[in-house]
Protein backbone atom coordinates (compact mmCIF):
# COMPACT_ATOMS: atom_id res chain seq x y z
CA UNK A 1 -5.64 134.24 102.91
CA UNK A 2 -6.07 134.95 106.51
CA UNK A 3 -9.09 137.02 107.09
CA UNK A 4 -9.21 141.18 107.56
CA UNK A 5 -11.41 142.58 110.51
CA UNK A 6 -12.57 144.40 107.70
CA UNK A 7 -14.48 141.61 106.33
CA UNK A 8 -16.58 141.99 109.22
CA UNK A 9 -18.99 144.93 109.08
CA UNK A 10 -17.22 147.97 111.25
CA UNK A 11 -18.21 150.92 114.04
CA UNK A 12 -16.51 153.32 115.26
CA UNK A 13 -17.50 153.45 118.99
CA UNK A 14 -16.12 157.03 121.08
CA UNK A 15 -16.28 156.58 124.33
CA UNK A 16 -16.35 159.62 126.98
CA UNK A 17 -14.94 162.45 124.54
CA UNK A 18 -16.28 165.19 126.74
CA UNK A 19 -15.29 168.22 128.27
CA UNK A 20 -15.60 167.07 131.39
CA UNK A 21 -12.99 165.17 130.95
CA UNK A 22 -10.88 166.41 127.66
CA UNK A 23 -10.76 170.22 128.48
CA UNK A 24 -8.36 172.17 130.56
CA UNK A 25 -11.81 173.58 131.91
CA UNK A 26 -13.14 170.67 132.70
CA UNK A 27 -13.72 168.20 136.58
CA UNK A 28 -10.74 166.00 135.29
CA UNK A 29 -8.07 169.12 135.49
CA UNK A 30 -9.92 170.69 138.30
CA UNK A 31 -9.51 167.32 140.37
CA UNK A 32 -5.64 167.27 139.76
CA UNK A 33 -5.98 164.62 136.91
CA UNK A 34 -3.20 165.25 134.04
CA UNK A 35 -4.80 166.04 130.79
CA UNK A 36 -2.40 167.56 128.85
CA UNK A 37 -0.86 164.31 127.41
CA UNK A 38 -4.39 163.61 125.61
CA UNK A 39 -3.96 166.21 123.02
CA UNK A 40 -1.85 163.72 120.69
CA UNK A 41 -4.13 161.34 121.21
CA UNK A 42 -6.99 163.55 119.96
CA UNK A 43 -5.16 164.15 117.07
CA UNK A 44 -4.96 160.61 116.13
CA UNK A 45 -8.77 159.78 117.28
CA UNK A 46 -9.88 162.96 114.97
CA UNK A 47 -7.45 161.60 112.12
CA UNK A 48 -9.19 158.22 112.33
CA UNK A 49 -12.74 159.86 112.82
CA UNK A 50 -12.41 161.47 109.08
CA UNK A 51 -11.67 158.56 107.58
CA UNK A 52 -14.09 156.47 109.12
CA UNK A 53 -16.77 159.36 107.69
CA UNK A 54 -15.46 159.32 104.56
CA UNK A 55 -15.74 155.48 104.15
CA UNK A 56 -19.02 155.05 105.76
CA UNK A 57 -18.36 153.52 108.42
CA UNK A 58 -21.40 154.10 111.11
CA UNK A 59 -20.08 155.94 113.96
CA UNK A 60 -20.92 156.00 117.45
CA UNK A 61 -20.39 158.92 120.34
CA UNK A 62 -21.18 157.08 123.62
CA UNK A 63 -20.81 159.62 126.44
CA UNK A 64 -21.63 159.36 130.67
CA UNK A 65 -23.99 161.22 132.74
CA UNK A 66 -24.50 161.23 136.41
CA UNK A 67 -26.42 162.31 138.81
CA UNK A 68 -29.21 161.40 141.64
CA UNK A 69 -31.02 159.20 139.57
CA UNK A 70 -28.01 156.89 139.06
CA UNK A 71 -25.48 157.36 141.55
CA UNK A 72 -25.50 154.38 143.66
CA UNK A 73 -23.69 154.52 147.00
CA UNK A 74 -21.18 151.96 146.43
CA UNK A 75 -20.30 154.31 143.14
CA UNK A 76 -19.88 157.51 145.87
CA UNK A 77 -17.71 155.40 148.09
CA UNK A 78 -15.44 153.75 145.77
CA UNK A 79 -14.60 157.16 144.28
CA UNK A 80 -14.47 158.84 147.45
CA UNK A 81 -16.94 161.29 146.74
CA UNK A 82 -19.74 161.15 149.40
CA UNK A 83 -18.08 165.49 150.49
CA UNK A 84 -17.54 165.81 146.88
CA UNK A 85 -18.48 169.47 145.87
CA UNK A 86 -21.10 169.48 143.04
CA UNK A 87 -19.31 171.73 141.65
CA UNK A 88 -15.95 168.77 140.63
CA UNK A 89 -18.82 166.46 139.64
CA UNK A 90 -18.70 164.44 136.83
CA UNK A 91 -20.86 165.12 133.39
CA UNK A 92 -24.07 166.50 135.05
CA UNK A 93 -27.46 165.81 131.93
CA UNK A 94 -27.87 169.44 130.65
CA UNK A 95 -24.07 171.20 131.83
CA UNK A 96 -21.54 171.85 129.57
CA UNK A 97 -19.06 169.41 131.23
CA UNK A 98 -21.62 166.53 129.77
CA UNK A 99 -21.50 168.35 126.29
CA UNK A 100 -18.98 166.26 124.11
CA UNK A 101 -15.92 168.02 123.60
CA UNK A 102 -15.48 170.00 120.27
CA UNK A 103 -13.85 168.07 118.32
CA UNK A 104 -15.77 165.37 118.47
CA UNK A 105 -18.94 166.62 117.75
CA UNK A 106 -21.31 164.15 116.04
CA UNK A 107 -23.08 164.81 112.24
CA UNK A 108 -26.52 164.35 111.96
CA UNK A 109 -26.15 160.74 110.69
CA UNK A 110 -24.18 159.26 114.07
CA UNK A 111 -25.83 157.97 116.95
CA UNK A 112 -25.27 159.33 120.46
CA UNK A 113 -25.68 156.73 123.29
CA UNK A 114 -26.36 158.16 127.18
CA UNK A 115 -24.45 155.50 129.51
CA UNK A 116 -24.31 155.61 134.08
CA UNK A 117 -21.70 153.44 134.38
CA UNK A 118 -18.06 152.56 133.09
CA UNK A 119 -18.99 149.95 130.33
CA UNK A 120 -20.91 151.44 126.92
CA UNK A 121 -22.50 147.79 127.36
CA UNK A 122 -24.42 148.06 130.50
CA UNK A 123 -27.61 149.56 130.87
CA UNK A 124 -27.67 151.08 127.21
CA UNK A 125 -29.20 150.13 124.22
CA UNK A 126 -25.53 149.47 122.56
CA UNK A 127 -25.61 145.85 121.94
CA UNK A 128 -29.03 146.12 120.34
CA UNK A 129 -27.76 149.19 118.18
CA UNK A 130 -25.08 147.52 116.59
CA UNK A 131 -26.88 143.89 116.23
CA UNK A 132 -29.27 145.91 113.80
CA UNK A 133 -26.82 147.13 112.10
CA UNK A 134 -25.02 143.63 111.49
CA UNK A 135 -21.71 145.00 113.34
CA UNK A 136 -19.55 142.31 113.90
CA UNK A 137 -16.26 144.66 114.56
CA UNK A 138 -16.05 147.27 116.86
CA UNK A 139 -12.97 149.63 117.45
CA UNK A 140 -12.92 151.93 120.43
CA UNK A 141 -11.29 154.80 121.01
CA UNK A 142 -11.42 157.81 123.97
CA UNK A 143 -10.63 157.92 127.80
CA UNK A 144 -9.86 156.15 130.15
CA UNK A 145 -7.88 153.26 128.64
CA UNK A 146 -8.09 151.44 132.51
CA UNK A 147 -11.80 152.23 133.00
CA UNK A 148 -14.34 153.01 130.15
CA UNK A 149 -12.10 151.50 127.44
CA UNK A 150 -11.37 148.43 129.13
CA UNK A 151 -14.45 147.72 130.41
CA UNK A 152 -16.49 148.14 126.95
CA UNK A 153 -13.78 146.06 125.54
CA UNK A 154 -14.29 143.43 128.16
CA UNK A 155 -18.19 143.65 127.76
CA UNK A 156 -18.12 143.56 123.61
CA UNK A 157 -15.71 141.08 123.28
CA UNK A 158 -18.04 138.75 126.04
CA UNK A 159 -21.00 139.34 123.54
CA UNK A 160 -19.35 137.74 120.93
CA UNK A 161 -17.86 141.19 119.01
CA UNK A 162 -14.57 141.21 117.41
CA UNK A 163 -12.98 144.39 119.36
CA UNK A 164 -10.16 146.34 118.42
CA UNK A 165 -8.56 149.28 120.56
CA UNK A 166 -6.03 151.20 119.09
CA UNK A 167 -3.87 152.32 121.51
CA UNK A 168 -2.37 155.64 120.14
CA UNK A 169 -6.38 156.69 120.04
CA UNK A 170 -7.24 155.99 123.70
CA UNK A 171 -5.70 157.70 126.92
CA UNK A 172 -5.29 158.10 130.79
CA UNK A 173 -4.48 160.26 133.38
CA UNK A 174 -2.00 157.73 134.27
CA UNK A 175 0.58 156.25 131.63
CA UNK A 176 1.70 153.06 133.58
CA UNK A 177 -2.22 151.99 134.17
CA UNK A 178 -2.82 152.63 130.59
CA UNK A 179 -0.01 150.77 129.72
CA UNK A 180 -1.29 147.59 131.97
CA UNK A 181 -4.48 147.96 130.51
CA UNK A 182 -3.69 147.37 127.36
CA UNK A 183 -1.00 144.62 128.11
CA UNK A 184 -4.09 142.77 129.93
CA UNK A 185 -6.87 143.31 126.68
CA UNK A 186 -4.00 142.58 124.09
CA UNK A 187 -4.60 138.87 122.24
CA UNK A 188 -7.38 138.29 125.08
CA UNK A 189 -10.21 140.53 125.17
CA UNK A 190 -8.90 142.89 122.14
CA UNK A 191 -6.63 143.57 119.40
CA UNK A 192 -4.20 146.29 120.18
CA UNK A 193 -3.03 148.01 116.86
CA UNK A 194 -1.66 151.71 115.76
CA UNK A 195 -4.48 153.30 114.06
CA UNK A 196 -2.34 154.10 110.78
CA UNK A 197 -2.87 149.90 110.63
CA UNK A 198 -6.64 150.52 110.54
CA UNK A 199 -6.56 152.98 108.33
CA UNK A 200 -4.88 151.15 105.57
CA UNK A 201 -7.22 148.26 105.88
């Protein structure tokens, strides 16, 4: 019998789920960016996000802050934001564009992890997190499938984690790069499944 991912111990890793860039509100809109295509996708995510509470399995918010203390330059230039307004900045510690987006919000028992850069991996305390916990599997949903999503998937699956994205649960801005980023993680980096196939596992 071929073997379930579900034989391997499971997280639930959310990635960027805040209002920042999930509410009308929000620096996304205000910079132009195209938002209003996410709300199926939250659906699904907040479909899969009971379930995964009602069967236990641990559950991870993992959500960016930026500022002074971690801005590098080459971050400023790439994004073209060295006359950006602080006002369209991105998830500022203690504003309520950093606050994770209603409904999302974590229960007492799930861990919250602070990351600078596009990868959950780098500079966190992630990897460490889940190797306590005996995680094997990780399946990531949230924004943006061609930045944050990607690159965790990249990053998990290069530490040895089986990762699976399911791609009615993650989102862009930009449906043709989301599309191309999960033709490029599909059978290499992840496994790209509808989330009803999760569910019945």
């Amino acid at each position: 019998m071929r073997e379930s991912l579900f034989d391997r111990k499971t997280a639930l890793v959310l990635i960027d789920l805040q209002n920042d860039f999930c509410h009308l509100d929000g620096t996304a809109s205000k910079r132009g960016k195209s938002i209003t295509n996410f709300q199926d996708t939250f659906k699904s995510i907040v479909h899969l996000l009971n379930v995964a509470r009602r069967e236990n399995i641990p559950i991870i918010h993992t959500i960016s802050e930026h500022s002074v203390w971690s801005q590098s330059p080459s971050r400023k230039e790439r994004f073209g934001r060295q006359e950006q307004k602080n006002t369209l900045s991105y998830c500022q510690p203690g504003t309520w564009g950093a606050n994770i987006y209603h409904l999302f919000e974590p229960e007492p028992n799930e861990k919250v992890i602070i990351k600078h850069r596009y990868s959950a991996f780098l500079y966190t305390n992630l990897e460490l997190i889940l190797r306590a916990s005996q995680i094997e599997h990780i399946i990531l949903v949230g924004i943006y499938t061609n930045v944050c999503i990607d690159s965790t998937a990249r990053d998990g699956y290069m530490r040895d984690f089986c990762v699976t994205v399911p791609y009615d649960c993650v989102a862009s801005d930009d449906e043709e790069k989301h599309e191309y980023a999960l033709h490029l993680l599909k059978g290499t980096f992840a496994n790209i499944v509808h989330s009803s196939k999760l569910i019945e596992q």
